[in-house]
PDB file of N, CA and C in Angstrom:
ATOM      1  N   UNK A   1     -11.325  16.933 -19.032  1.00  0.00           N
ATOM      2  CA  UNK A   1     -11.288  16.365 -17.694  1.00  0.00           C
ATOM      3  C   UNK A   1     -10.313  15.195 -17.672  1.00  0.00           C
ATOM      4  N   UNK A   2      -9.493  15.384 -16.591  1.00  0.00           N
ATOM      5  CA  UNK A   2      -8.731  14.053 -16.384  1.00  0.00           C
ATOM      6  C   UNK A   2      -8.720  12.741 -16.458  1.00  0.00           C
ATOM      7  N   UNK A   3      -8.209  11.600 -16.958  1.00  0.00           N
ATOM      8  CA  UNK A   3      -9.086  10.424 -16.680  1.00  0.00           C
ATOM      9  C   UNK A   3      -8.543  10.169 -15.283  1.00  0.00           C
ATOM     10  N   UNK A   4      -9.523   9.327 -14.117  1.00  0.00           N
ATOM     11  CA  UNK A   4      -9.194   8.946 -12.811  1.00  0.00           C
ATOM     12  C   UNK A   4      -7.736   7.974 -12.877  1.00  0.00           C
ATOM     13  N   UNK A   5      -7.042   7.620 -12.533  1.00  0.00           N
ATOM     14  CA  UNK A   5      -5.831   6.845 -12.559  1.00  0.00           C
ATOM     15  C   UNK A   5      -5.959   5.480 -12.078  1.00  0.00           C
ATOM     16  N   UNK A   6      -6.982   5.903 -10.733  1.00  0.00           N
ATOM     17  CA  UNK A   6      -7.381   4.117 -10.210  1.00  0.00           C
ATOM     18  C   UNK A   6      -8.859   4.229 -10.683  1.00  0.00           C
ATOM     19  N   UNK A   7      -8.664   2.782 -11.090  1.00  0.00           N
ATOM     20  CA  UNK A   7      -9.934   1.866 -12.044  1.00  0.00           C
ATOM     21  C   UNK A   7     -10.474   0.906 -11.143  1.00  0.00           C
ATOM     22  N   UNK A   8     -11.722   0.190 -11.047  1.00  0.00           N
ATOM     23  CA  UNK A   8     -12.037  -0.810 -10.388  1.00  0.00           C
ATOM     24  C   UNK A   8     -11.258  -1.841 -10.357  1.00  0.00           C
ATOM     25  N   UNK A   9     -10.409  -2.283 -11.812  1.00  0.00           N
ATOM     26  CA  UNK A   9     -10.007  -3.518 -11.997  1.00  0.00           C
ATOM     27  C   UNK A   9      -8.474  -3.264 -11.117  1.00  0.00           C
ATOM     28  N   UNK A  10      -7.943  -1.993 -10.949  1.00  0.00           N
ATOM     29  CA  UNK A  10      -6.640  -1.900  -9.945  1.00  0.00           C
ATOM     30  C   UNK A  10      -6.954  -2.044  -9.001  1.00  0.00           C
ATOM     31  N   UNK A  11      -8.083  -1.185  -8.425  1.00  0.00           N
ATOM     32  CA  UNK A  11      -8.642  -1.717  -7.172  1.00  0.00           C
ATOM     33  C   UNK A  11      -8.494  -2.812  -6.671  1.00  0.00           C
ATOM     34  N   UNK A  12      -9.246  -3.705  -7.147  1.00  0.00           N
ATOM     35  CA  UNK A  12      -9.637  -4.891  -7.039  1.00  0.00           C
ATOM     36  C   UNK A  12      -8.941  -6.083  -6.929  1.00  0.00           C
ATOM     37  N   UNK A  13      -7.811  -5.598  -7.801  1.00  0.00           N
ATOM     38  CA  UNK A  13      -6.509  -6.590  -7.843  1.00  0.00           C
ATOM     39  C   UNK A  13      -5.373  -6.133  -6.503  1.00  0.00           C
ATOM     40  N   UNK A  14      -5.598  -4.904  -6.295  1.00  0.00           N
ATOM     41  CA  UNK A  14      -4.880  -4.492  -4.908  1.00  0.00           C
ATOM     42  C   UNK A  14      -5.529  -5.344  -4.153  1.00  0.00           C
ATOM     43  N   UNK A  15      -7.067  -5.165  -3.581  1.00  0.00           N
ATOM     44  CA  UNK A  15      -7.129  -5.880  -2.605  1.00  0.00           C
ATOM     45  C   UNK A  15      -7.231  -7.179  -2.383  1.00  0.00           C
ATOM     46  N   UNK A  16      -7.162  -7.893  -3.822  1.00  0.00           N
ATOM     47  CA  UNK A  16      -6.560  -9.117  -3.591  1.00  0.00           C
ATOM     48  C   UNK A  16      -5.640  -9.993  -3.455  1.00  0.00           C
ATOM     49  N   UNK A  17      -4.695  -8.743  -3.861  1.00  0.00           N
ATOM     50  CA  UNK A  17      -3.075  -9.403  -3.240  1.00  0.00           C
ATOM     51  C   UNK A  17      -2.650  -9.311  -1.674  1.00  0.00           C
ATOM     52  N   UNK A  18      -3.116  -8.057  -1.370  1.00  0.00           N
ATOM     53  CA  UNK A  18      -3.102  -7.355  -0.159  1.00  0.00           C
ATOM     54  C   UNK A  18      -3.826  -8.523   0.665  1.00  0.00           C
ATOM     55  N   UNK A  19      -4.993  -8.902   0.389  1.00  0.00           N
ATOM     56  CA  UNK A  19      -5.886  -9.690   1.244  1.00  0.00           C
ATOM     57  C   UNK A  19      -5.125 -10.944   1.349  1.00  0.00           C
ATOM     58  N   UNK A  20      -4.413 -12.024   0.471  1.00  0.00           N
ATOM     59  CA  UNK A  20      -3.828 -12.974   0.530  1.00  0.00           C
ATOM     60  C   UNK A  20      -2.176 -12.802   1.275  1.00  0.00           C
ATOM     61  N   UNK A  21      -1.765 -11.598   1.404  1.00  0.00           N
ATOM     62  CA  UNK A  21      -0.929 -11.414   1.653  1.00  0.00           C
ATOM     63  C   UNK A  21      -0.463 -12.046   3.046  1.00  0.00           C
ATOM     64  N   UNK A  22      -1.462 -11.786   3.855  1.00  0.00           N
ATOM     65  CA  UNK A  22      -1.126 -12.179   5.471  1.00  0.00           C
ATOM     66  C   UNK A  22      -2.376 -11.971   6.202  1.00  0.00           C
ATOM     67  N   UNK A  23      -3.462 -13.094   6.312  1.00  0.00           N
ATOM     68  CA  UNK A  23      -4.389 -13.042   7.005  1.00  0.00           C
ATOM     69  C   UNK A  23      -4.291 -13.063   7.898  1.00  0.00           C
ATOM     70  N   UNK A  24      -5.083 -12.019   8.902  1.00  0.00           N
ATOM     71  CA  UNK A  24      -5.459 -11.919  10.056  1.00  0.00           C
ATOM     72  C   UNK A  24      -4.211 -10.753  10.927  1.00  0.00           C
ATOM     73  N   UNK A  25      -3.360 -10.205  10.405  1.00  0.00           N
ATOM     74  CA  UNK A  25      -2.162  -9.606  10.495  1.00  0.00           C
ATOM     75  C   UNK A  25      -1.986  -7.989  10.015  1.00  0.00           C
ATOM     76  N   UNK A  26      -2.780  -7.163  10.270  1.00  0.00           N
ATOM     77  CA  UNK A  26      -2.482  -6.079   9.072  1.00  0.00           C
ATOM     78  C   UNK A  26      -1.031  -5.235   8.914  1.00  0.00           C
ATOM     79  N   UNK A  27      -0.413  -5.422   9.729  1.00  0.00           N
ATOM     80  CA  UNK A  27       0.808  -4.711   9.321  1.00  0.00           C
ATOM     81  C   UNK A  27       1.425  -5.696   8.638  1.00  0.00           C
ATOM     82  N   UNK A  28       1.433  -7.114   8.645  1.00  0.00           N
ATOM     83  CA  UNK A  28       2.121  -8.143   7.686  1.00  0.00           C
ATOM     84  C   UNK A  28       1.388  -7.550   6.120  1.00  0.00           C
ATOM     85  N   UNK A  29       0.396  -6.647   6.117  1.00  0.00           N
ATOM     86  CA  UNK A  29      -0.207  -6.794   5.170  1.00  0.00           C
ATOM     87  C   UNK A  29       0.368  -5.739   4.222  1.00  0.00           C
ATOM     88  N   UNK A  30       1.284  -4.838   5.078  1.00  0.00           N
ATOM     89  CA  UNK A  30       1.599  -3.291   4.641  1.00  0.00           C
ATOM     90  C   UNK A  30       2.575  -4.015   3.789  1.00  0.00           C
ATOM     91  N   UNK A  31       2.697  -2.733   2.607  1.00  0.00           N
ATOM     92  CA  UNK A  31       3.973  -2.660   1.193  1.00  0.00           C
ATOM     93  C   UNK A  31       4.166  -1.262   1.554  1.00  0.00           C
ATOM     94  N   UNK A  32       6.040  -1.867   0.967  1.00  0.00           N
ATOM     95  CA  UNK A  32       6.493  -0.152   0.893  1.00  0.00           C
ATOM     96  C   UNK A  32       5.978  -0.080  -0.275  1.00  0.00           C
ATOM     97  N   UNK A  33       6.773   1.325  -0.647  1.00  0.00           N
ATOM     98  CA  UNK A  33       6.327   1.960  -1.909  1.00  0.00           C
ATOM     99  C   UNK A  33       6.631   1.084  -3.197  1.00  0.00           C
ATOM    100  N   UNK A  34       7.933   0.493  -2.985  1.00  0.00           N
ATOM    101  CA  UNK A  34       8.751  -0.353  -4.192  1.00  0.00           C
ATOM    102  C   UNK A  34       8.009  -1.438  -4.072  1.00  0.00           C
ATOM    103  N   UNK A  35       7.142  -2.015  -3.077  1.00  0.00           N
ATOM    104  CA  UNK A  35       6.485  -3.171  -3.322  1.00  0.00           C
ATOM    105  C   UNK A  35       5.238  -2.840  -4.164  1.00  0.00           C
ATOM    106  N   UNK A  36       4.270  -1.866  -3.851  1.00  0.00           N
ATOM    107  CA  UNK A  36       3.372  -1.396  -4.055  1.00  0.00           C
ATOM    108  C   UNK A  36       3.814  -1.197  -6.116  1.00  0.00           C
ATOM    109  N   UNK A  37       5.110  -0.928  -6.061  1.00  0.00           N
ATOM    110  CA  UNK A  37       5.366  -0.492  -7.617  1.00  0.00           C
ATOM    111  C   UNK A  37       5.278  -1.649  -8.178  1.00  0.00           C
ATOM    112  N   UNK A  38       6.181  -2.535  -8.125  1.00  0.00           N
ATOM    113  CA  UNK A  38       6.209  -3.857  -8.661  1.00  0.00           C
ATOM    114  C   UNK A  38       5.041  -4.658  -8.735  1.00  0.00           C
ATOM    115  N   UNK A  39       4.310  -4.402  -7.764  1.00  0.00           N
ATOM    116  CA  UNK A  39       3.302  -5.529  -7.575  1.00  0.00           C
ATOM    117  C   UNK A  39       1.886  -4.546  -8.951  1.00  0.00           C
ATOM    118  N   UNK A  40       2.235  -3.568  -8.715  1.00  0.00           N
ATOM    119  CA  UNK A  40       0.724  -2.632  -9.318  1.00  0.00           C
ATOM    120  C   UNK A  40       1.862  -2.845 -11.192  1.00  0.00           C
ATOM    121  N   UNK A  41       3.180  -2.706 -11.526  1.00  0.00           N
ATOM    122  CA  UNK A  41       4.027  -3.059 -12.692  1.00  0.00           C
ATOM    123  C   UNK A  41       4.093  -1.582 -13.285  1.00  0.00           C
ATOM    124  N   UNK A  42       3.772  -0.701 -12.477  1.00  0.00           N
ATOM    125  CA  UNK A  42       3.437   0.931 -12.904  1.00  0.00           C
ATOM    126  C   UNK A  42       4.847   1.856 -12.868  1.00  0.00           C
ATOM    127  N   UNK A  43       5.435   2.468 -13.133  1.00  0.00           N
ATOM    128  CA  UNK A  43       6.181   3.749 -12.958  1.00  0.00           C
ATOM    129  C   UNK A  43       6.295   4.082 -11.613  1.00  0.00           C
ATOM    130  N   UNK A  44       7.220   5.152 -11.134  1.00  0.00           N
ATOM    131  CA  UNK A  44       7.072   5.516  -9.867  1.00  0.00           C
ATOM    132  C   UNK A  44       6.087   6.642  -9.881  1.00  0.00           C
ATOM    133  N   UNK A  45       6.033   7.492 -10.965  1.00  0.00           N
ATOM    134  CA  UNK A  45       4.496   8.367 -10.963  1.00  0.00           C
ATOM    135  C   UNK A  45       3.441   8.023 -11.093  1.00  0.00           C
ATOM    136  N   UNK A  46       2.985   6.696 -11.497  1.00  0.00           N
ATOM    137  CA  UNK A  46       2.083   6.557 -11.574  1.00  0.00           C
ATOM    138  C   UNK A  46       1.372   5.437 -10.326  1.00  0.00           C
ATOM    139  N   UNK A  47       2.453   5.122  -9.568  1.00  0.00           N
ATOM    140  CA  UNK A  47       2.317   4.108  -8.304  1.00  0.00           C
ATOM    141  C   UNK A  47       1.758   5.215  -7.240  1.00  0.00           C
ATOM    142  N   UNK A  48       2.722   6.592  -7.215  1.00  0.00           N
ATOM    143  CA  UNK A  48       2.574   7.435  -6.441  1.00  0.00           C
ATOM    144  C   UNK A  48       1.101   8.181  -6.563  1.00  0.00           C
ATOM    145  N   UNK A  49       0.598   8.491  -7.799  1.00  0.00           N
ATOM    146  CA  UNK A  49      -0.320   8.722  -8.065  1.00  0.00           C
ATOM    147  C   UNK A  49      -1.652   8.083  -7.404  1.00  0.00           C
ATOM    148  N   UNK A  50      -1.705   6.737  -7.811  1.00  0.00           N
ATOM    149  CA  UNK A  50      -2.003   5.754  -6.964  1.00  0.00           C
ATOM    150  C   UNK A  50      -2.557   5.545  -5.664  1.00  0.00           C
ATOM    151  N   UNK A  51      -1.514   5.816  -5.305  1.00  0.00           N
ATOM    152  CA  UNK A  51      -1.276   5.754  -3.561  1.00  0.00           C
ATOM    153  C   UNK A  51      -2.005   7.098  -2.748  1.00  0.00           C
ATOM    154  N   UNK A  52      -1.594   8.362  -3.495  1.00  0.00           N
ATOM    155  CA  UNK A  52      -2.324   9.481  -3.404  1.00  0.00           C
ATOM    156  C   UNK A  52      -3.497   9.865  -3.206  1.00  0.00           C
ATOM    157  N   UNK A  53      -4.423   9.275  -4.701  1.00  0.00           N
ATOM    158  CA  UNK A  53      -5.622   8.763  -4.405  1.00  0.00           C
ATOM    159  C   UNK A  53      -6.227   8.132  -3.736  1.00  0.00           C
ATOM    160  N   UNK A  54      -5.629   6.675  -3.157  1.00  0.00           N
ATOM    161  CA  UNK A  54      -6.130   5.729  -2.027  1.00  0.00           C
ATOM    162  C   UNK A  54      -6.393   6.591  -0.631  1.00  0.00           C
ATOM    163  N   UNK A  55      -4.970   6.838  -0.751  1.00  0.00           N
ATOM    164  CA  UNK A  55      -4.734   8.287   0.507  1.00  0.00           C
ATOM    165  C   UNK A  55      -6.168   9.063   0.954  1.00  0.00           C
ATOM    166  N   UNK A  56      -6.400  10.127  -0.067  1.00  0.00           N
ATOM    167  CA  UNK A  56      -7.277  10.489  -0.090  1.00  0.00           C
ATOM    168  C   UNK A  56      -8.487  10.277  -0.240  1.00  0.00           C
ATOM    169  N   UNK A  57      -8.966   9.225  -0.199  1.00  0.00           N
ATOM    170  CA  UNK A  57      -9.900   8.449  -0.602  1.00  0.00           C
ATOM    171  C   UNK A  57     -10.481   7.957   1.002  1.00  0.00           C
ATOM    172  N   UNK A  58      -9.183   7.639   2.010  1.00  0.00           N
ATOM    173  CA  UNK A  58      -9.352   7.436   3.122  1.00  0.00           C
ATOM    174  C   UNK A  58      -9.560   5.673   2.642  1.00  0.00           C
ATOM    175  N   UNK A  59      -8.849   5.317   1.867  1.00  0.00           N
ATOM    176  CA  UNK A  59      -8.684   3.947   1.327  1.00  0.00           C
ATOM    177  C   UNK A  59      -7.326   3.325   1.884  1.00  0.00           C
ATOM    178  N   UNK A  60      -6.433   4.025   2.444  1.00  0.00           N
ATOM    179  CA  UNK A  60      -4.645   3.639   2.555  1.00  0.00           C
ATOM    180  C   UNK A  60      -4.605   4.215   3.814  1.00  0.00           C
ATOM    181  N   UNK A  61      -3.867   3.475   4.278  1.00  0.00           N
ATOM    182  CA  UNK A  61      -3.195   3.748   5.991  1.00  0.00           C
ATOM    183  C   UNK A  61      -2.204   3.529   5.534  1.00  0.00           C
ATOM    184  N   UNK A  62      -1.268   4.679   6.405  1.00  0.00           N
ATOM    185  CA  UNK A  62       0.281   4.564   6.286  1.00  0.00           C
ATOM    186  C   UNK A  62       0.402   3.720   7.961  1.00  0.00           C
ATOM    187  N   UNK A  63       1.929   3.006   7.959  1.00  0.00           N
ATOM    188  CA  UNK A  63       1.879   2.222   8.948  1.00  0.00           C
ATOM    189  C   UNK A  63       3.446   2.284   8.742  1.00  0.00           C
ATOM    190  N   UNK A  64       4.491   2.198  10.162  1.00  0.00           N
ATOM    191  CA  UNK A  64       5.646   1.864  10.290  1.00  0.00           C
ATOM    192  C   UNK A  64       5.777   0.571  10.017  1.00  0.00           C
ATOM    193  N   UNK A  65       6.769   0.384   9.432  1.00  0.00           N
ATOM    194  CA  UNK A  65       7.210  -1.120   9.509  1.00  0.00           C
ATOM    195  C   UNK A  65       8.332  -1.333   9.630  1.00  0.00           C
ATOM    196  N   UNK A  66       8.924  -2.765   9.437  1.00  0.00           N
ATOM    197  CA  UNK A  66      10.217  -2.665   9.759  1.00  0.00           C
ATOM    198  C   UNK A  66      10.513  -4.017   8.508  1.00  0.00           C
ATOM    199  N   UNK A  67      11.780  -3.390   7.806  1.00  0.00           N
ATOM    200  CA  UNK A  67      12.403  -4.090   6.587  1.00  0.00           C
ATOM    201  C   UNK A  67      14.182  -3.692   6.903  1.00  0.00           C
ATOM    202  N   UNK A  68      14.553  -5.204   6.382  1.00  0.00           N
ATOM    203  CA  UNK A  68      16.154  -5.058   6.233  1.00  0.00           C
ATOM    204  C   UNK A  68      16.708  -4.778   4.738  1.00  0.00           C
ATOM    205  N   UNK A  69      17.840  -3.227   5.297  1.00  0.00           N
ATOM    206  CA  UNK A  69      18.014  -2.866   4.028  1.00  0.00           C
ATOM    207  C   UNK A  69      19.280  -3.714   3.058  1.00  0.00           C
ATOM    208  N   UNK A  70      19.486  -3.438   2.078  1.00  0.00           N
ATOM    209  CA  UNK A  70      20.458  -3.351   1.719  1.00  0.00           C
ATOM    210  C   UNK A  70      21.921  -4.286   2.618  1.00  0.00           C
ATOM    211  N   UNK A  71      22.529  -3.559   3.854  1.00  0.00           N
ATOM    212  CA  UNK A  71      23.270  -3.464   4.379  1.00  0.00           C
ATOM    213  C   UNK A  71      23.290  -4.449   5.634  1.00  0.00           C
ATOM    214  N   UNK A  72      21.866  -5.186   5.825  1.00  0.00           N
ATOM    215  CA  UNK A  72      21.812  -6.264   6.484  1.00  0.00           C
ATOM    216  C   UNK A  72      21.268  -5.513   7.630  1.00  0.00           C
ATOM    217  N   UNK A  73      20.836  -4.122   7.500  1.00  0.00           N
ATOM    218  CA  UNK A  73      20.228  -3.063   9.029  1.00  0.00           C
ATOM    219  C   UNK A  73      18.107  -3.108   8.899  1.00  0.00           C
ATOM    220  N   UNK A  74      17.998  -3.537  10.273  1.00  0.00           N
ATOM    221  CA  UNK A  74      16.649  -3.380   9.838  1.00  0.00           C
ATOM    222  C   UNK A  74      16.226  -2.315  10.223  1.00  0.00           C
ATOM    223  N   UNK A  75      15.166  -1.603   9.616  1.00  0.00           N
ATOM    224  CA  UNK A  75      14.732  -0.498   9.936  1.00  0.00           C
ATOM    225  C   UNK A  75      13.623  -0.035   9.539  1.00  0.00           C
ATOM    226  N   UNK A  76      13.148   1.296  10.045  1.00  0.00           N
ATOM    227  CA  UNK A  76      11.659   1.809   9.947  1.00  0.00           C
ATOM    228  C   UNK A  76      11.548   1.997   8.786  1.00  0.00           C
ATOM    229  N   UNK A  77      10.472   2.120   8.319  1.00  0.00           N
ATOM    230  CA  UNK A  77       9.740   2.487   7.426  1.00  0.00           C
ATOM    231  C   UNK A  77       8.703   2.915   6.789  1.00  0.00           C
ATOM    232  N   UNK A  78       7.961   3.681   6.334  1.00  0.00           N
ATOM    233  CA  UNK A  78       6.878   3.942   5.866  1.00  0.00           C
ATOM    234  C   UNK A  78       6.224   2.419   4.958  1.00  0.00           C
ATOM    235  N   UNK A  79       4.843   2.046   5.842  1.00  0.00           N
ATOM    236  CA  UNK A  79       4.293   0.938   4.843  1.00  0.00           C
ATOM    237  C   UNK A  79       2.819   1.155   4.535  1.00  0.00           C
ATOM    238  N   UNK A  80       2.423   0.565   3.330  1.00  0.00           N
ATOM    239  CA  UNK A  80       0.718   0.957   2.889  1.00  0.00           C
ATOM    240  C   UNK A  80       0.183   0.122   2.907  1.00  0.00           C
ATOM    241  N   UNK A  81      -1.527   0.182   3.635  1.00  0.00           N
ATOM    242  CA  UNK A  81      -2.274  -0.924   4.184  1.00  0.00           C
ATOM    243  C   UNK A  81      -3.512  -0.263   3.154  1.00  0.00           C
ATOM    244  N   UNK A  82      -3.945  -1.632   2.519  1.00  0.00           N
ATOM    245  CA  UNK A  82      -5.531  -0.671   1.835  1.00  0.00           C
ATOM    246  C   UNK A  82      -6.574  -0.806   3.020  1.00  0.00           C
ATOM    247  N   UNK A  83      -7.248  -0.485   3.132  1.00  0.00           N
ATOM    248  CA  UNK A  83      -8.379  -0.657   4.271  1.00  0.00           C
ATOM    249  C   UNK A  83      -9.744  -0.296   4.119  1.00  0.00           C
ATOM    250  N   UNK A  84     -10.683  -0.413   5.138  1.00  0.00           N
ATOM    251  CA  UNK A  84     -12.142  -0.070   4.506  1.00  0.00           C
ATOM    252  C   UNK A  84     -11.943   1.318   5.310  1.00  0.00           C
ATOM    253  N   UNK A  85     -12.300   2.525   4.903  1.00  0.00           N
ATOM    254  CA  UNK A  85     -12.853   3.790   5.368  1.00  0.00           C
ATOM    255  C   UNK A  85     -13.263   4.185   6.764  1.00  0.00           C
ATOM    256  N   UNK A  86     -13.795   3.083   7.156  1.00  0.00           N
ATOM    257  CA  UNK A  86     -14.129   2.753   8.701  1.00  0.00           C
ATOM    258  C   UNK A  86     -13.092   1.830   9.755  1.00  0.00           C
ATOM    259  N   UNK A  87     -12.228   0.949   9.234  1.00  0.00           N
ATOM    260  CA  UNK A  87     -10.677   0.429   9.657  1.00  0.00           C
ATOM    261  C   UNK A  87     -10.268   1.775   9.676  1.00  0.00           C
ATOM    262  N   UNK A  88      -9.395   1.606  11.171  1.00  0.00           N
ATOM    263  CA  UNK A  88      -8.411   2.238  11.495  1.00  0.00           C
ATOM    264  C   UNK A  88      -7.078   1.466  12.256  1.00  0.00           C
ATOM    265  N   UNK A  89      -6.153   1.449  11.701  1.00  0.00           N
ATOM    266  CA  UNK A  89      -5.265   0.644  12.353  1.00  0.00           C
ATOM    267  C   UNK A  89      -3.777   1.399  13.070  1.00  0.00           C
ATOM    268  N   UNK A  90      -3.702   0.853  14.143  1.00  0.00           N
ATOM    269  CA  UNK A  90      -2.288   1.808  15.007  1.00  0.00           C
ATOM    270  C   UNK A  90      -1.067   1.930  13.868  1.00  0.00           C
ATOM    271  N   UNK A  91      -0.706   2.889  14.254  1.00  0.00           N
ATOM    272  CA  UNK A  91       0.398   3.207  13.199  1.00  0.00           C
ATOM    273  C   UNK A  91       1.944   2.746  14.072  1.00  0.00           C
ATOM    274  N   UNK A  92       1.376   2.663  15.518  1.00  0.00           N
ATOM    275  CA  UNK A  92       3.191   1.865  16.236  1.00  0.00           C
ATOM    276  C   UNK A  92       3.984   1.288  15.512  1.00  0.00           C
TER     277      UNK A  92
END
């Protein structure tokens, strides 16, 4: 049998970065994926993995956001909010 990928102690440390991140704000609260990597210090398979699970878990809301790239252009984006099961937040 597989071992699970998310542990309490990832958990836990997600939602405490996430939570300090931007109170009272939840899309301030969303990470892209590359934030989500860096901040979790994981691989991109194993961030994705991750995220998958939350996903499914009904733990992660995807949310547009808006970040400037590269090129000085801001633009949409896919961003990840952890949330409680019962949170639902607009995806506008």
């Amino acid at each position: 049998m597989e071992k699970p990928i998310l542990t309490d102690e990832i958990l836990a440390s997600i939602r405490e970065i996430t939570h300090n991140k931007a109170e009272g704000d939840n899309h301030k609260k969303a990470l892209t994926f590359y934030e989500w990597k860096d901040m979790l210090g994981f691989g991109d398979l194993k961030t994705r993995r991750i995220l998958q699970e939350l996903k499914k878990e009904g733990k992660l809301e995807v949310v547009n956001i808006w970040r400037e790239n590269i090129l000085g252009i801001v633009t949409k984006i896919p961003g990840y909010i952890l949330v409680d099961k019962d949170t639902k937040i607009s995806t506008d």
